[in-house]
PDB file of N, CA and C in Angstrom:
ATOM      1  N   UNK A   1     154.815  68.912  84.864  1.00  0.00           N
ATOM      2  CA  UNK A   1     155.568  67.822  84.276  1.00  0.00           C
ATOM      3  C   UNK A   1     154.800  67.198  83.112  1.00  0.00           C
ATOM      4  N   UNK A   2     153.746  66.880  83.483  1.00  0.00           N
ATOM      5  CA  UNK A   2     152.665  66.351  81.991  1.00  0.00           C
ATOM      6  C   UNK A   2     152.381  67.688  81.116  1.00  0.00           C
ATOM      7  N   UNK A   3     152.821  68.329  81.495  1.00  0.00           N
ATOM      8  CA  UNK A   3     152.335  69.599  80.098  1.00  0.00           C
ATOM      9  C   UNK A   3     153.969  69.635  79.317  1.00  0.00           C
ATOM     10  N   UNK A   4     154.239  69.750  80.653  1.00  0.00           N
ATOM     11  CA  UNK A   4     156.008  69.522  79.577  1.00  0.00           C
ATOM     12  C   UNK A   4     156.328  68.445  78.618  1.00  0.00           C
ATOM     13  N   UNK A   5     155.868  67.241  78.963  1.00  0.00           N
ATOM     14  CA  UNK A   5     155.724  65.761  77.905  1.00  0.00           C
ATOM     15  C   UNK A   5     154.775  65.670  77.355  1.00  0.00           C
ATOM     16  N   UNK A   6     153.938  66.855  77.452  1.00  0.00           N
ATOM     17  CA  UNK A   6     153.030  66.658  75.930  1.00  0.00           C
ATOM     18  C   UNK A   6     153.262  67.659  74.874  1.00  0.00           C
ATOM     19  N   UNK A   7     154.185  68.329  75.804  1.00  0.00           N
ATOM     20  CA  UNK A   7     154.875  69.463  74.182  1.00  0.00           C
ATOM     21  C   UNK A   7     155.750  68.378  73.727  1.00  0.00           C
ATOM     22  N   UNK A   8     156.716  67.418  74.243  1.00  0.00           N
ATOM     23  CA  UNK A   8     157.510  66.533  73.786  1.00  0.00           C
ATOM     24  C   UNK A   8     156.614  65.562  72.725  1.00  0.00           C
ATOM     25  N   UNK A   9     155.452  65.654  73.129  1.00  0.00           N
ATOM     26  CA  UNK A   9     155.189  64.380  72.193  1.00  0.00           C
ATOM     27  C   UNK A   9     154.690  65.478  70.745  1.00  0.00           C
ATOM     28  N   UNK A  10     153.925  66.519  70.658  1.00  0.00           N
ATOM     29  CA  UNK A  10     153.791  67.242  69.814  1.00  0.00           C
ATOM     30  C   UNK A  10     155.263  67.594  68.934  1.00  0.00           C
ATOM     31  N   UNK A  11     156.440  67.246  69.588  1.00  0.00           N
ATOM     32  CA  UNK A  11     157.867  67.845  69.021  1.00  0.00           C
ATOM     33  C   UNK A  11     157.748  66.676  68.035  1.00  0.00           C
ATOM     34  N   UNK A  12     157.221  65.343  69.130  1.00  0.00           N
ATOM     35  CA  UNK A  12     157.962  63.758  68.109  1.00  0.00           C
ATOM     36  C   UNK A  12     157.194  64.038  67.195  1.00  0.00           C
ATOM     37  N   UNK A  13     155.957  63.879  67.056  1.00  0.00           N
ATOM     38  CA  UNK A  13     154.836  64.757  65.975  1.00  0.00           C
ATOM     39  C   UNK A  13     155.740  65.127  64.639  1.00  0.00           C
ATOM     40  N   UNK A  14     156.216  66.305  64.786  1.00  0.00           N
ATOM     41  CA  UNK A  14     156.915  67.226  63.860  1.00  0.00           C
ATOM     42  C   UNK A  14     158.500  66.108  63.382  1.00  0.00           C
ATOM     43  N   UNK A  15     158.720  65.852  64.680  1.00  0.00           N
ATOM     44  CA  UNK A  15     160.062  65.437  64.028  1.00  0.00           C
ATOM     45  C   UNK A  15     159.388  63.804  62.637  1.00  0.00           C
ATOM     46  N   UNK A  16     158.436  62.909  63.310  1.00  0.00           N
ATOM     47  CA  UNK A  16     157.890  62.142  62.489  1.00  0.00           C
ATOM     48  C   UNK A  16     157.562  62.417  61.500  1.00  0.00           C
ATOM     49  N   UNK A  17     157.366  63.238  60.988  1.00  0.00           N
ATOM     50  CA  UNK A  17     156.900  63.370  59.459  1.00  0.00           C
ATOM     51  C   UNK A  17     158.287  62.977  58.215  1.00  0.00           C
ATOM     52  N   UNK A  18     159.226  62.441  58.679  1.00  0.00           N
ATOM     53  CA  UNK A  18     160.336  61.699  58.042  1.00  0.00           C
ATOM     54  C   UNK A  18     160.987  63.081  57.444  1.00  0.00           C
ATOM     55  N   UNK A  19     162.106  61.815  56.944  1.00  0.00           N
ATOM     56  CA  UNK A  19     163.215  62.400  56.383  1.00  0.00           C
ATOM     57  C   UNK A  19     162.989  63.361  55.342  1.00  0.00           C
ATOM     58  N   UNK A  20     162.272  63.081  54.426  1.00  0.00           N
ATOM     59  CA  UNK A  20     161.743  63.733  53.537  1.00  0.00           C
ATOM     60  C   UNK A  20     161.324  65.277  53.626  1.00  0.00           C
ATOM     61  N   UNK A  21     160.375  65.186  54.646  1.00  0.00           N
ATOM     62  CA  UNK A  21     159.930  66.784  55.195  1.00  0.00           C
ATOM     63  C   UNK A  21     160.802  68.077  55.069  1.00  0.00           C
ATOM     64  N   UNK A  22     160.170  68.652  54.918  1.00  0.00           N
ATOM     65  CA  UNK A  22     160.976  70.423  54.635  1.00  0.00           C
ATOM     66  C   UNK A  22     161.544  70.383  56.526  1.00  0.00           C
ATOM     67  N   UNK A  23     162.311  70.955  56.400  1.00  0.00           N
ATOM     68  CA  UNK A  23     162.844  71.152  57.464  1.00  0.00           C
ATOM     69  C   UNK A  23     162.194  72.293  58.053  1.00  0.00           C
ATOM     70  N   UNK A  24     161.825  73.302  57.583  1.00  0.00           N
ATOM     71  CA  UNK A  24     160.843  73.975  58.075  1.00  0.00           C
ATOM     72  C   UNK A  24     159.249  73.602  58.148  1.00  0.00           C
ATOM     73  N   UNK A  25     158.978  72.765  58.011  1.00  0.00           N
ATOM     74  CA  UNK A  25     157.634  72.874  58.134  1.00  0.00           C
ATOM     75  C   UNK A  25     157.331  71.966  59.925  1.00  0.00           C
ATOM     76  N   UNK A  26     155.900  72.597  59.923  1.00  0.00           N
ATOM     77  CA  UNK A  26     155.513  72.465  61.276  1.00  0.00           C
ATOM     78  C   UNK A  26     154.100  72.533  61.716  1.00  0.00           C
ATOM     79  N   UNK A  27     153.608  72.067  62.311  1.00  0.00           N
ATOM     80  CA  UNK A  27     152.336  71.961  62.501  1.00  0.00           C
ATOM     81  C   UNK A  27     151.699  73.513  63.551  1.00  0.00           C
ATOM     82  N   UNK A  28     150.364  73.955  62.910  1.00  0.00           N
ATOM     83  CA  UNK A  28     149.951  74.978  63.266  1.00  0.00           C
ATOM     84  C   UNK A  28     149.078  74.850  64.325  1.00  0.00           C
ATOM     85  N   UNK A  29     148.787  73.605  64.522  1.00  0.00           N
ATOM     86  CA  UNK A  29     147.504  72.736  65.142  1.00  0.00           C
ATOM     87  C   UNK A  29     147.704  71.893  65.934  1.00  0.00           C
ATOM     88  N   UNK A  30     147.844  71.568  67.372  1.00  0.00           N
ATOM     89  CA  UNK A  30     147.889  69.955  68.060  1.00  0.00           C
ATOM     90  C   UNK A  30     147.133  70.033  68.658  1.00  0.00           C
ATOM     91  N   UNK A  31     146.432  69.251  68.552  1.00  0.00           N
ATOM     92  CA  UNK A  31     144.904  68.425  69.712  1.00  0.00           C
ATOM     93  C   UNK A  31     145.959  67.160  70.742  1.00  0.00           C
ATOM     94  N   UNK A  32     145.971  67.039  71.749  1.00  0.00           N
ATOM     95  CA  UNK A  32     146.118  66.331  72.428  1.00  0.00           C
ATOM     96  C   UNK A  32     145.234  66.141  73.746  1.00  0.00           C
ATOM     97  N   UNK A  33     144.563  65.037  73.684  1.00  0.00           N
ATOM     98  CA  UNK A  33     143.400  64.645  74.714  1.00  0.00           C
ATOM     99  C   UNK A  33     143.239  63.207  74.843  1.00  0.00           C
ATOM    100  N   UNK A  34     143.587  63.433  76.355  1.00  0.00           N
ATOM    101  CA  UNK A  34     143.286  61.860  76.854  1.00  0.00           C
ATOM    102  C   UNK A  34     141.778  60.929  76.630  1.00  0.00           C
ATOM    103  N   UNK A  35     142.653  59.482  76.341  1.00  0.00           N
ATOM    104  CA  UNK A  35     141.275  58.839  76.092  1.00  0.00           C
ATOM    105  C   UNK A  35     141.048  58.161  76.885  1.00  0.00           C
ATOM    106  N   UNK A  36     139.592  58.270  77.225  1.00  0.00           N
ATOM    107  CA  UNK A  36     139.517  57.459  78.537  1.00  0.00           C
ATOM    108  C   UNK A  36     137.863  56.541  78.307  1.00  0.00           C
ATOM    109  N   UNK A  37     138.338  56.001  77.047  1.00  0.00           N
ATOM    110  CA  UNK A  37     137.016  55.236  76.376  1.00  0.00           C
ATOM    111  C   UNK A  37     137.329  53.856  76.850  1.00  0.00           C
ATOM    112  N   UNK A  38     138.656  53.257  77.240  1.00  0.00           N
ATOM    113  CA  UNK A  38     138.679  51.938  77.512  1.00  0.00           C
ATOM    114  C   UNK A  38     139.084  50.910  76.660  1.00  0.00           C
ATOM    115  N   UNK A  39     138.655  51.594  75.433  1.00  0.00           N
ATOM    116  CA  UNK A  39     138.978  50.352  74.079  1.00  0.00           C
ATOM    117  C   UNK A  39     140.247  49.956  73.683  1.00  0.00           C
ATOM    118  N   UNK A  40     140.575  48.697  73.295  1.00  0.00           N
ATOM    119  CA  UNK A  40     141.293  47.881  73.269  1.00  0.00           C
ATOM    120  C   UNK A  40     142.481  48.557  71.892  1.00  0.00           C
ATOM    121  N   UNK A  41     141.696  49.042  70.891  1.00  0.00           N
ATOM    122  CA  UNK A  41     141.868  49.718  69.114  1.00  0.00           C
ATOM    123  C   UNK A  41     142.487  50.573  69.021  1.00  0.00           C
ATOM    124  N   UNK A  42     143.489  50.995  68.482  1.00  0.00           N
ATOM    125  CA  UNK A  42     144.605  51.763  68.232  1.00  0.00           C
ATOM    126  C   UNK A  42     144.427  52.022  66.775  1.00  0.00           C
ATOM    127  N   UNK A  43     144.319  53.408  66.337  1.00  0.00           N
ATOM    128  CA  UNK A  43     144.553  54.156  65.060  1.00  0.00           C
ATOM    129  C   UNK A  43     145.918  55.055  65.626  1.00  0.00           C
ATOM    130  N   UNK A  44     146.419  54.694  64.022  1.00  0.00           N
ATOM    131  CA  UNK A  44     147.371  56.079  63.438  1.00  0.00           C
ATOM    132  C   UNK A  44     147.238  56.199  62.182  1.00  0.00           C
ATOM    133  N   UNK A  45     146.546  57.585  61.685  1.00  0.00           N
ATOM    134  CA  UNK A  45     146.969  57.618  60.187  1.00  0.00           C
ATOM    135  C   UNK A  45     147.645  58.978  60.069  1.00  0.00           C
ATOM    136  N   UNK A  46     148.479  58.846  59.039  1.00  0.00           N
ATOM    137  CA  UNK A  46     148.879  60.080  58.243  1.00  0.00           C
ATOM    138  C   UNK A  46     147.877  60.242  57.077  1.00  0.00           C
ATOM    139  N   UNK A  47     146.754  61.165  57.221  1.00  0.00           N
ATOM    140  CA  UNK A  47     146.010  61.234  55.815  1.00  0.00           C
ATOM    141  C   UNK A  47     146.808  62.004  54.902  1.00  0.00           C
ATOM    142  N   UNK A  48     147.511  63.023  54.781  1.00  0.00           N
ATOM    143  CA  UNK A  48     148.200  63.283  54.085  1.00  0.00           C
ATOM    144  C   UNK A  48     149.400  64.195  54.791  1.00  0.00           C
ATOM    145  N   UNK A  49     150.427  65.064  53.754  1.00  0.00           N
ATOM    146  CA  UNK A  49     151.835  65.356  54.679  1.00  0.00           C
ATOM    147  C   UNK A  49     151.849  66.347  55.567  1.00  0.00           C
ATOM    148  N   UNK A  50     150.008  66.794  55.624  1.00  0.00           N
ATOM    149  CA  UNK A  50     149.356  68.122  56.533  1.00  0.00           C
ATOM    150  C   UNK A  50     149.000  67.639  57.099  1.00  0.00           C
ATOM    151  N   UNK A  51     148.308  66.626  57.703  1.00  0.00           N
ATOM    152  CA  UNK A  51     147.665  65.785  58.910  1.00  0.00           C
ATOM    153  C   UNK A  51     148.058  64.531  59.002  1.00  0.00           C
ATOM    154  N   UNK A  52     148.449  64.397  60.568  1.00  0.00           N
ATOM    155  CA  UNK A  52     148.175  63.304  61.317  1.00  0.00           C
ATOM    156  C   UNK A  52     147.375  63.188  62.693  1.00  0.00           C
ATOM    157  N   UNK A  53     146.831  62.350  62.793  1.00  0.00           N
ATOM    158  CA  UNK A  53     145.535  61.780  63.774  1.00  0.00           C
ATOM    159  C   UNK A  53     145.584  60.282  64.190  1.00  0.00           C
ATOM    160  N   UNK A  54     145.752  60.290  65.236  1.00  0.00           N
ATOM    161  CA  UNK A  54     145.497  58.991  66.156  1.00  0.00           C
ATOM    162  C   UNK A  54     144.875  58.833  67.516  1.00  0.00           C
ATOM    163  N   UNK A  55     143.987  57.564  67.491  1.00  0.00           N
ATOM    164  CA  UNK A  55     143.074  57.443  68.088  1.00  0.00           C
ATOM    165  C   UNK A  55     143.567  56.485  69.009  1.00  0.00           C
ATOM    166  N   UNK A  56     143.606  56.859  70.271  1.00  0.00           N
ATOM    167  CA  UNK A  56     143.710  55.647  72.003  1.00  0.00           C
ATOM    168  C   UNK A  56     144.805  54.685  71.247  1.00  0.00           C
ATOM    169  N   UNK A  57     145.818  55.967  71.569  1.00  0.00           N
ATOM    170  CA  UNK A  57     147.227  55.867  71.338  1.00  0.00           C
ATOM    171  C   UNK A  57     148.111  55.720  72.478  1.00  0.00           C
ATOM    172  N   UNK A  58     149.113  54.893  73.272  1.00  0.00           N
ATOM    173  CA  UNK A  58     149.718  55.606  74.205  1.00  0.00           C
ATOM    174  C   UNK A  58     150.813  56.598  73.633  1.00  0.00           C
ATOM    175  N   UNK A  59     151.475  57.326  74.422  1.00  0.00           N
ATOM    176  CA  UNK A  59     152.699  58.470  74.252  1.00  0.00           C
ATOM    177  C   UNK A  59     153.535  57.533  73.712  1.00  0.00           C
ATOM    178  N   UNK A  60     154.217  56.690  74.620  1.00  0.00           N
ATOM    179  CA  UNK A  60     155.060  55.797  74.141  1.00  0.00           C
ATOM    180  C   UNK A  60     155.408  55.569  72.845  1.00  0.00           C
ATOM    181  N   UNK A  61     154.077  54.665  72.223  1.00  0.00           N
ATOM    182  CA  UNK A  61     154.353  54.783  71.018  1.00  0.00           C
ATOM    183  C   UNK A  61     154.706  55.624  70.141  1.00  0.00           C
ATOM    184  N   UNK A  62     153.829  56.859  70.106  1.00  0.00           N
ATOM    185  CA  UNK A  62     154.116  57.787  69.280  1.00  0.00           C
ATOM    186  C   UNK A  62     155.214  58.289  68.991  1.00  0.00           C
ATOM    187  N   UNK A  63     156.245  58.412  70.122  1.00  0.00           N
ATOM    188  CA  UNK A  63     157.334  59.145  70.831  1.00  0.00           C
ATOM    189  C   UNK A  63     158.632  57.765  69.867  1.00  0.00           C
ATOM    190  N   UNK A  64     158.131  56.857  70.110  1.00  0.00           N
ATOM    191  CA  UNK A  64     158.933  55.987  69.464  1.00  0.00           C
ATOM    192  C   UNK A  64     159.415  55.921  67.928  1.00  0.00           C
ATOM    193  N   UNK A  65     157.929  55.848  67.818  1.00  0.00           N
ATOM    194  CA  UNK A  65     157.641  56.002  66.054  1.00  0.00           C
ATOM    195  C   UNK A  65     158.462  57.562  65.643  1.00  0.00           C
ATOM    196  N   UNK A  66     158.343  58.168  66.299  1.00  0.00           N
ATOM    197  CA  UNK A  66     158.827  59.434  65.557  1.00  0.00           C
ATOM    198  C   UNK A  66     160.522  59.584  65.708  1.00  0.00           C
ATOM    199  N   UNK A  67     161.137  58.944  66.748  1.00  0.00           N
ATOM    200  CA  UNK A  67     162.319  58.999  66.819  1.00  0.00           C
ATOM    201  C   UNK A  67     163.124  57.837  66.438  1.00  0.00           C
ATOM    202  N   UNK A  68     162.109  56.956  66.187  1.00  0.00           N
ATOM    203  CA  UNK A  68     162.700  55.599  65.370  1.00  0.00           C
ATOM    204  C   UNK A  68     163.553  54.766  66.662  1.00  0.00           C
ATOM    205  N   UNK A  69     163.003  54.692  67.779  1.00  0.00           N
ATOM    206  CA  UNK A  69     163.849  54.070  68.627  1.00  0.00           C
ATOM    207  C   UNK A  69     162.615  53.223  69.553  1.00  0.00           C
ATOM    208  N   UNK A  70     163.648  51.785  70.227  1.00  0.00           N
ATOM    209  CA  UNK A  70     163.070  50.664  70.800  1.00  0.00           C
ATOM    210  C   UNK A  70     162.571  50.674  71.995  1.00  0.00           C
ATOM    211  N   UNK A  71     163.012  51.536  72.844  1.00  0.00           N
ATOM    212  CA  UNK A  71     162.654  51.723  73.828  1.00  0.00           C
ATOM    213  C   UNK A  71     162.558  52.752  75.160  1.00  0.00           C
ATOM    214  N   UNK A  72     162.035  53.380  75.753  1.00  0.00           N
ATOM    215  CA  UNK A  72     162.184  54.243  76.319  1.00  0.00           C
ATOM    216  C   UNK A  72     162.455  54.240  78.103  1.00  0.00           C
ATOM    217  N   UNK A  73     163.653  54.204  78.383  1.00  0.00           N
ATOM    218  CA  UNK A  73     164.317  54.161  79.519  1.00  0.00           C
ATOM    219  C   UNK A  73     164.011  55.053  80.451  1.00  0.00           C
ATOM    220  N   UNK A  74     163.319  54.901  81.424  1.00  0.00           N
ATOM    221  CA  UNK A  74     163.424  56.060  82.299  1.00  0.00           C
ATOM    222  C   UNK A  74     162.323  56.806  82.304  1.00  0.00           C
ATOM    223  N   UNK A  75     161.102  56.241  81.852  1.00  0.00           N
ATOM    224  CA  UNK A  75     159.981  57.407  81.317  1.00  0.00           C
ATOM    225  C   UNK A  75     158.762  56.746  82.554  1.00  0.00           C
ATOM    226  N   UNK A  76     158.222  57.815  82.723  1.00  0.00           N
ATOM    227  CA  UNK A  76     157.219  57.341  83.744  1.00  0.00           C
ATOM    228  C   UNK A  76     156.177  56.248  83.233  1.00  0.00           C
ATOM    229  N   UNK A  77     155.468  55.638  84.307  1.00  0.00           N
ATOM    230  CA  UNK A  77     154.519  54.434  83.463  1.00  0.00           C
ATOM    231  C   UNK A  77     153.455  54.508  82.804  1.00  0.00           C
ATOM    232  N   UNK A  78     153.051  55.853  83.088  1.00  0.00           N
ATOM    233  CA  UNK A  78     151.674  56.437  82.146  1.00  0.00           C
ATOM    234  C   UNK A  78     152.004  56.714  80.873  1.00  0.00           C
ATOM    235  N   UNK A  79     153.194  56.874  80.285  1.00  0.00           N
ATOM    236  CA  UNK A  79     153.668  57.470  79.209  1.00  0.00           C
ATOM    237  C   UNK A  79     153.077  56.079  78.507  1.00  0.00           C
ATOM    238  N   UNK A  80     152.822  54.565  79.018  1.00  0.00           N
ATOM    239  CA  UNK A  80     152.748  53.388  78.156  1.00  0.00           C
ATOM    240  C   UNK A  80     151.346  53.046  78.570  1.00  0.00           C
ATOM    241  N   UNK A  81     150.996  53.239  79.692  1.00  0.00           N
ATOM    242  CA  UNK A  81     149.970  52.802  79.813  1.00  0.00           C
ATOM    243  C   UNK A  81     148.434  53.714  79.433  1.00  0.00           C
ATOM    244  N   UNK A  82     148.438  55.589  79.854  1.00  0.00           N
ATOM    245  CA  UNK A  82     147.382  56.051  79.595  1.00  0.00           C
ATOM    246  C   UNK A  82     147.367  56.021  78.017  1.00  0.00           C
ATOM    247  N   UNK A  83     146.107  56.513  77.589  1.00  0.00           N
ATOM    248  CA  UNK A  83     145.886  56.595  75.716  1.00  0.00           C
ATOM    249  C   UNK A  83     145.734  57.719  76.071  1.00  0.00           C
ATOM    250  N   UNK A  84     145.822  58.191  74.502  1.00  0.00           N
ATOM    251  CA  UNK A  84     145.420  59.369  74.321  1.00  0.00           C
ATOM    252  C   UNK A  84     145.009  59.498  72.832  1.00  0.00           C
ATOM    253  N   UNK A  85     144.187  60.784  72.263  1.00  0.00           N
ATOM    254  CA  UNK A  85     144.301  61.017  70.819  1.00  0.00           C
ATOM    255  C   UNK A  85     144.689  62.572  69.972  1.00  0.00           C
ATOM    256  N   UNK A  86     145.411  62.275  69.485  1.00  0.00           N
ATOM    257  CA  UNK A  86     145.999  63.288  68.419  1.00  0.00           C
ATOM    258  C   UNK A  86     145.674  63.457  67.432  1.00  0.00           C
ATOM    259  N   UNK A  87     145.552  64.915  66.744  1.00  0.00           N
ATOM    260  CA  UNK A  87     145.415  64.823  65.637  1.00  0.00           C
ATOM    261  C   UNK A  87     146.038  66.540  65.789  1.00  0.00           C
ATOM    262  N   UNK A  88     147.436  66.424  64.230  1.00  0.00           N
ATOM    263  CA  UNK A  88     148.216  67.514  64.154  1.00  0.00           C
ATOM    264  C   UNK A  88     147.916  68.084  62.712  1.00  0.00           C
ATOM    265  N   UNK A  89     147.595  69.625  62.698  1.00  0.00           N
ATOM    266  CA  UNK A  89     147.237  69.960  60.689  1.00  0.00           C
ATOM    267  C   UNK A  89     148.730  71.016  60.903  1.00  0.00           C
ATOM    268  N   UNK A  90     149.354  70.689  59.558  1.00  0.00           N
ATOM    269  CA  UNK A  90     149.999  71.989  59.386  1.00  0.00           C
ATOM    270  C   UNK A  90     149.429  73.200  58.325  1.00  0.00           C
ATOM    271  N   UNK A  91     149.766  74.076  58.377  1.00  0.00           N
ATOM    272  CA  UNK A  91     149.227  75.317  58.128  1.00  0.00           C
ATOM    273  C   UNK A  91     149.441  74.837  55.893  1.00  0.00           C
ATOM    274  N   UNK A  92     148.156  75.980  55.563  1.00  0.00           N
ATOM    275  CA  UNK A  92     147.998  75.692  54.423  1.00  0.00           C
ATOM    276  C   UNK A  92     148.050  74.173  53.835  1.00  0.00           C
ATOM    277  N   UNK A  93     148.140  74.194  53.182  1.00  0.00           N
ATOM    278  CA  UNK A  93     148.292  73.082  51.806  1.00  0.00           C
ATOM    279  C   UNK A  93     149.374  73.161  51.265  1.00  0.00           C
ATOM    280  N   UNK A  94     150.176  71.561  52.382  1.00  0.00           N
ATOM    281  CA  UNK A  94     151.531  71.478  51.630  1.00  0.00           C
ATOM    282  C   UNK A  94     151.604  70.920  51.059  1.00  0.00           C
ATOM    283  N   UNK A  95     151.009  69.581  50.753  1.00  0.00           N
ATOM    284  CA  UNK A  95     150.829  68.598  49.509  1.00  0.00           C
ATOM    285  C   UNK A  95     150.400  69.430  48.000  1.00  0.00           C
ATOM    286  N   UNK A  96     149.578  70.465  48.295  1.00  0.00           N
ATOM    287  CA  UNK A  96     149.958  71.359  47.326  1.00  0.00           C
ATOM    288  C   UNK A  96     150.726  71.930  46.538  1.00  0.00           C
ATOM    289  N   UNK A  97     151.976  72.199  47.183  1.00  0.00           N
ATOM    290  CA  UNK A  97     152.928  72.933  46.765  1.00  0.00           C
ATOM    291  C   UNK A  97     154.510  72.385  46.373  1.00  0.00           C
ATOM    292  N   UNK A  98     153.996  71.003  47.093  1.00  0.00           N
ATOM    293  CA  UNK A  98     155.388  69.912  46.611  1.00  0.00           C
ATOM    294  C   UNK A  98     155.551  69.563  45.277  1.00  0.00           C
TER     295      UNK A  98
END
């Protein structure tokens, strides 16, 4: 069940990269690993339209941000409460080629 909702959150991943995005493009790369540092600090950056990385994140959020919606009904309580950190590259250099 948790391997299945962490391909989901790798999907929100892909679908987040906005409207804009090639419809084909996709990430070649997902790191997903729980954080279990304790800290209070939340990163998200998009460094550019090939990477994103965030640091003692919950799912929740992410999952939100990428589908543009308020709330998530029905989702187990770790999805808000554990962190975790991500960081997704897509293949080559697409900021390159735009």
């Amino acid at each position: 069940m948790i391997a299945r909702f962490l391909l989901l959150v790798a999907a929100a991943i892909a679908v987040g990269q906005g409207p804009a995005a090639d419809p084909e493009a996709r990430f070649e790369v997902v790191s997903i690993k729980r954080n279990v540092s304790g800290a209070e600090d939340i990163g998200i950056n998009q460094r550019s339209i090939s990477m994103f990385d965030s640091t003692n994140v919950p799912l929740s959020g992410v999952i939100m941000r990428a589908y543009q919606v308020k709330n998530m009904a029905g989702a187990p309580d770790w999805v808000s409460t554990d962190r975790y950190d991500i960081v997704a590259k897509a293949p080559g250099n697409p900021a390159a080629t735009k």
